[in-house]
N, C-alpha and C. Protein backbone atom coordinates (compact mmCIF):
# COMPACT_ATOMS: atom_id res chain seq x y z
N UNK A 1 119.85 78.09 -63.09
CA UNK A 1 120.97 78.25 -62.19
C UNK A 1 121.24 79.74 -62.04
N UNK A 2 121.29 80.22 -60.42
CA UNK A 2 121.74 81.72 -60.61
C UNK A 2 122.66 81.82 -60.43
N UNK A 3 123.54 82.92 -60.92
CA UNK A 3 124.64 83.57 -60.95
C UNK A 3 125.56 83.01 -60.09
N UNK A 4 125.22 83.69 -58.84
CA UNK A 4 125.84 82.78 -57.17
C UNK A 4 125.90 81.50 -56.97
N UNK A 5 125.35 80.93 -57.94
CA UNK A 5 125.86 79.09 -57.82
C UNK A 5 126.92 78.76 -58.13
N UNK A 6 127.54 79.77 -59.34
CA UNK A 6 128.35 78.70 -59.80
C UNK A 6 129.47 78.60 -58.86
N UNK A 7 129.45 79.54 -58.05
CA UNK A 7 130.71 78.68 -56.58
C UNK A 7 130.29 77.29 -56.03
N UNK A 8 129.37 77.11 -56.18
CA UNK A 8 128.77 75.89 -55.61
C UNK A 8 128.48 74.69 -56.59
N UNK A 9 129.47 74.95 -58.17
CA UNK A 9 129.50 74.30 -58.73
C UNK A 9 130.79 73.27 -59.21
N UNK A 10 131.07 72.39 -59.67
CA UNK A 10 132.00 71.82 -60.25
C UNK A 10 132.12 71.81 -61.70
N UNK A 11 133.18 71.71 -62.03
CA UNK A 11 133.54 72.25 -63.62
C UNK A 11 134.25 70.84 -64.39
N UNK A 12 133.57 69.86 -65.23
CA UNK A 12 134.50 68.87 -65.65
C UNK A 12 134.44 69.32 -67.37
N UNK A 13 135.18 68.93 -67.91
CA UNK A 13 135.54 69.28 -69.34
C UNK A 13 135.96 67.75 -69.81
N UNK A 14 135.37 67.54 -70.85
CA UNK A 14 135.57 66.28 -72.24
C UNK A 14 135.69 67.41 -73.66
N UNK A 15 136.44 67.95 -73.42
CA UNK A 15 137.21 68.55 -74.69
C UNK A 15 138.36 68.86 -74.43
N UNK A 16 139.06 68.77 -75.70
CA UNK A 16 140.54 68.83 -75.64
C UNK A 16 140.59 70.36 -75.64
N UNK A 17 140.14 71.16 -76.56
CA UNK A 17 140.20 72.82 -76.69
C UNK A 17 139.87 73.34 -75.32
N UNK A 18 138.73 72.74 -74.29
CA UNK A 18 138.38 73.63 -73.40
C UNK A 18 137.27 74.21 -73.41
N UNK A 19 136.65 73.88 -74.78
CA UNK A 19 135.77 75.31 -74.78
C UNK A 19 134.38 74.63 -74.10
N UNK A 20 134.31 74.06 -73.70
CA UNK A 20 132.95 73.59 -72.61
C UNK A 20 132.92 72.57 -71.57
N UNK A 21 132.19 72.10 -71.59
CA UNK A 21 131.86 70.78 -70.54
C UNK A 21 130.50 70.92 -69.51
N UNK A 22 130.91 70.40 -68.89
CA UNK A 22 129.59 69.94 -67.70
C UNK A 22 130.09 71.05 -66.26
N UNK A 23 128.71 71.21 -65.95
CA UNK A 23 128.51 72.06 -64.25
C UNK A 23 127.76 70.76 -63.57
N UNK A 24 128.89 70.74 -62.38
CA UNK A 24 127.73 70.07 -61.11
C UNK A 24 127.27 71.12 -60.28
N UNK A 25 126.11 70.68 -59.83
CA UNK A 25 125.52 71.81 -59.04
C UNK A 25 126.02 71.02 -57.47
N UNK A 26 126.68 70.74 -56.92
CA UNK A 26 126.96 70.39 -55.39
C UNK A 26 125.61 70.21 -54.30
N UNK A 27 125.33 71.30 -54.53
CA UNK A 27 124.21 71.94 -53.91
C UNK A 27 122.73 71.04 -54.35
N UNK A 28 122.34 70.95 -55.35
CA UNK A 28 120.79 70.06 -55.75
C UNK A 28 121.48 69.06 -56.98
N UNK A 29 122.86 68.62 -56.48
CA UNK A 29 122.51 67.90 -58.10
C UNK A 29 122.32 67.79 -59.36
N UNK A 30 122.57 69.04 -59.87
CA UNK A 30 121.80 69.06 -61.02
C UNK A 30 123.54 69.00 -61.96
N UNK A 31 123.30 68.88 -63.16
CA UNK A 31 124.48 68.91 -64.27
C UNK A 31 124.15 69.63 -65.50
N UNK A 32 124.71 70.75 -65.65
CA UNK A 32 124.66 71.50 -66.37
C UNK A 32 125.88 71.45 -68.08
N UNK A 33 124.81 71.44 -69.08
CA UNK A 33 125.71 71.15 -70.20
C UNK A 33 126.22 72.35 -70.62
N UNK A 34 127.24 72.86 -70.55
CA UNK A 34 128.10 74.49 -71.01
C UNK A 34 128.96 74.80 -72.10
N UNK A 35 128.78 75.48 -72.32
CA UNK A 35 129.76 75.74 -73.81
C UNK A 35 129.94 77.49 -73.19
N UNK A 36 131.45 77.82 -73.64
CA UNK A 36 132.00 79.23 -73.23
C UNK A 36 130.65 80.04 -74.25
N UNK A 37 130.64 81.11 -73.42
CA UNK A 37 129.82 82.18 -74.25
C UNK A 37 128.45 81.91 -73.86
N UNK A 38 127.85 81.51 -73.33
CA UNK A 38 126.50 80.52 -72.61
C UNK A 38 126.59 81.07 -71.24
N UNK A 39 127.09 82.38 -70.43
CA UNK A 39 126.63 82.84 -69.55
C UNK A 39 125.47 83.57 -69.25
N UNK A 40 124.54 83.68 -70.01
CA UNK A 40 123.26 83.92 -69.83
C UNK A 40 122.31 83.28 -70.22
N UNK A 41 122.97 82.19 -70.50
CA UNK A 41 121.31 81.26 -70.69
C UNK A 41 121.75 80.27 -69.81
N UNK A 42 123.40 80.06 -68.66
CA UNK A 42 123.39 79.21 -67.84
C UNK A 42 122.53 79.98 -66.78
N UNK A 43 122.75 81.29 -66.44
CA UNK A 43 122.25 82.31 -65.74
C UNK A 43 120.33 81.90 -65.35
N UNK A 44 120.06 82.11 -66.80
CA UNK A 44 118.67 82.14 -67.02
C UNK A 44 117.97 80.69 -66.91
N UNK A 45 119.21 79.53 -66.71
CA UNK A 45 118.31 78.01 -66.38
C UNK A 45 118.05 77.66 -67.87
N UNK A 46 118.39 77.58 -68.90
CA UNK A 46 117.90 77.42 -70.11
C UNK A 46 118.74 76.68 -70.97
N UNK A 47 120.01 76.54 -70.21
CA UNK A 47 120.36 75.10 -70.97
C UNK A 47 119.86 74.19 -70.61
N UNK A 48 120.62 73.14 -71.53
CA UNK A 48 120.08 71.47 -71.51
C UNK A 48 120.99 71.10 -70.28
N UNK A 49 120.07 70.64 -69.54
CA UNK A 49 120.49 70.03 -67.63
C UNK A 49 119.79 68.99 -67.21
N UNK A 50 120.21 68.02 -66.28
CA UNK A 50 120.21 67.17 -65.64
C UNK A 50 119.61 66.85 -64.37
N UNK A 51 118.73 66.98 -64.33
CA UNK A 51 118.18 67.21 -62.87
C UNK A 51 119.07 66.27 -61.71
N UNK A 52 119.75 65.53 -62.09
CA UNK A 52 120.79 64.52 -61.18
C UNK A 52 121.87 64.38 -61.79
N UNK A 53 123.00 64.01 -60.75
CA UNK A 53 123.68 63.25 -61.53
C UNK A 53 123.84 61.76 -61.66
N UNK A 54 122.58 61.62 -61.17
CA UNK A 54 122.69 59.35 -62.07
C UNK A 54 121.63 60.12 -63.30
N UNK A 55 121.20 60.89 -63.35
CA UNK A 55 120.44 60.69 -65.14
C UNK A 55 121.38 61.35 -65.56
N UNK A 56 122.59 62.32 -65.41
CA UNK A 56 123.58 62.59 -66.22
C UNK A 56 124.39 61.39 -66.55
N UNK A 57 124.65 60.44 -65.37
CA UNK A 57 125.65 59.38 -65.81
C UNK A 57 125.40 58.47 -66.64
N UNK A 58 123.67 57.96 -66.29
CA UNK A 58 123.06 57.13 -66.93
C UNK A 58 123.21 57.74 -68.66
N UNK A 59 122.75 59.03 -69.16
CA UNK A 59 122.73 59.55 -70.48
C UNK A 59 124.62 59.40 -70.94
N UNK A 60 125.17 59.94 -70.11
CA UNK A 60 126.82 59.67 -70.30
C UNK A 60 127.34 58.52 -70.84
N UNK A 61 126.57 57.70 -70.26
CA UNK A 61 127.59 56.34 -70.13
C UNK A 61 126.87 55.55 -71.31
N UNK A 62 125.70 55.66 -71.80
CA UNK A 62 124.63 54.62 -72.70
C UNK A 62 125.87 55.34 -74.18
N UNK A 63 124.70 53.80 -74.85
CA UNK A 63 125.45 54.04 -76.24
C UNK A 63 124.73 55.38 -77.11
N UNK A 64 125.54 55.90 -78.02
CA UNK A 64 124.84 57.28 -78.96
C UNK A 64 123.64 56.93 -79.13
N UNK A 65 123.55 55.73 -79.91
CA UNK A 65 122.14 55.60 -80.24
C UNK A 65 120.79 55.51 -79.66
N UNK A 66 121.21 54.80 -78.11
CA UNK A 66 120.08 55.06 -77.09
C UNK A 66 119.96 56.26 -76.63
N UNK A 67 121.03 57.52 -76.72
CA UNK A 67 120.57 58.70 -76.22
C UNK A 67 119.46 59.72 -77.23
């Protein structure tokens, strides 16, 4: 993901603190897993991502153990 996406992204959070959550990419779909301090390896494409979001929902929604 470059830099200039993340306007073209959506920001949801499943933490109470804040300190991360998920990027939608609007644009291709994709879902990005984020944690604060992770601006250069969201930068660099090198987190753990989603090429969609039905394989984000699908991994979301299954039980722990099937993921």
């Amino acid at each position: 993901m470059k830099f200039g996406e993340f306007l073209r992204t959506i920001f949801y959070s499943v933490q109470a603190k804040g300190e991360g959550g998920y990027l939608y990419n609007i644009e291709d779909d994709s879902v990005w897993d984020y944690q604060m301090g992770q601006l250069q390896q969201l930068a660099d494409g090198t987190l753990p991502h989603w090429d969609s979001f039905y394989e984000f929902m699908i991994w979301y929604l299954s039980d722990e153990e099937d993921a």
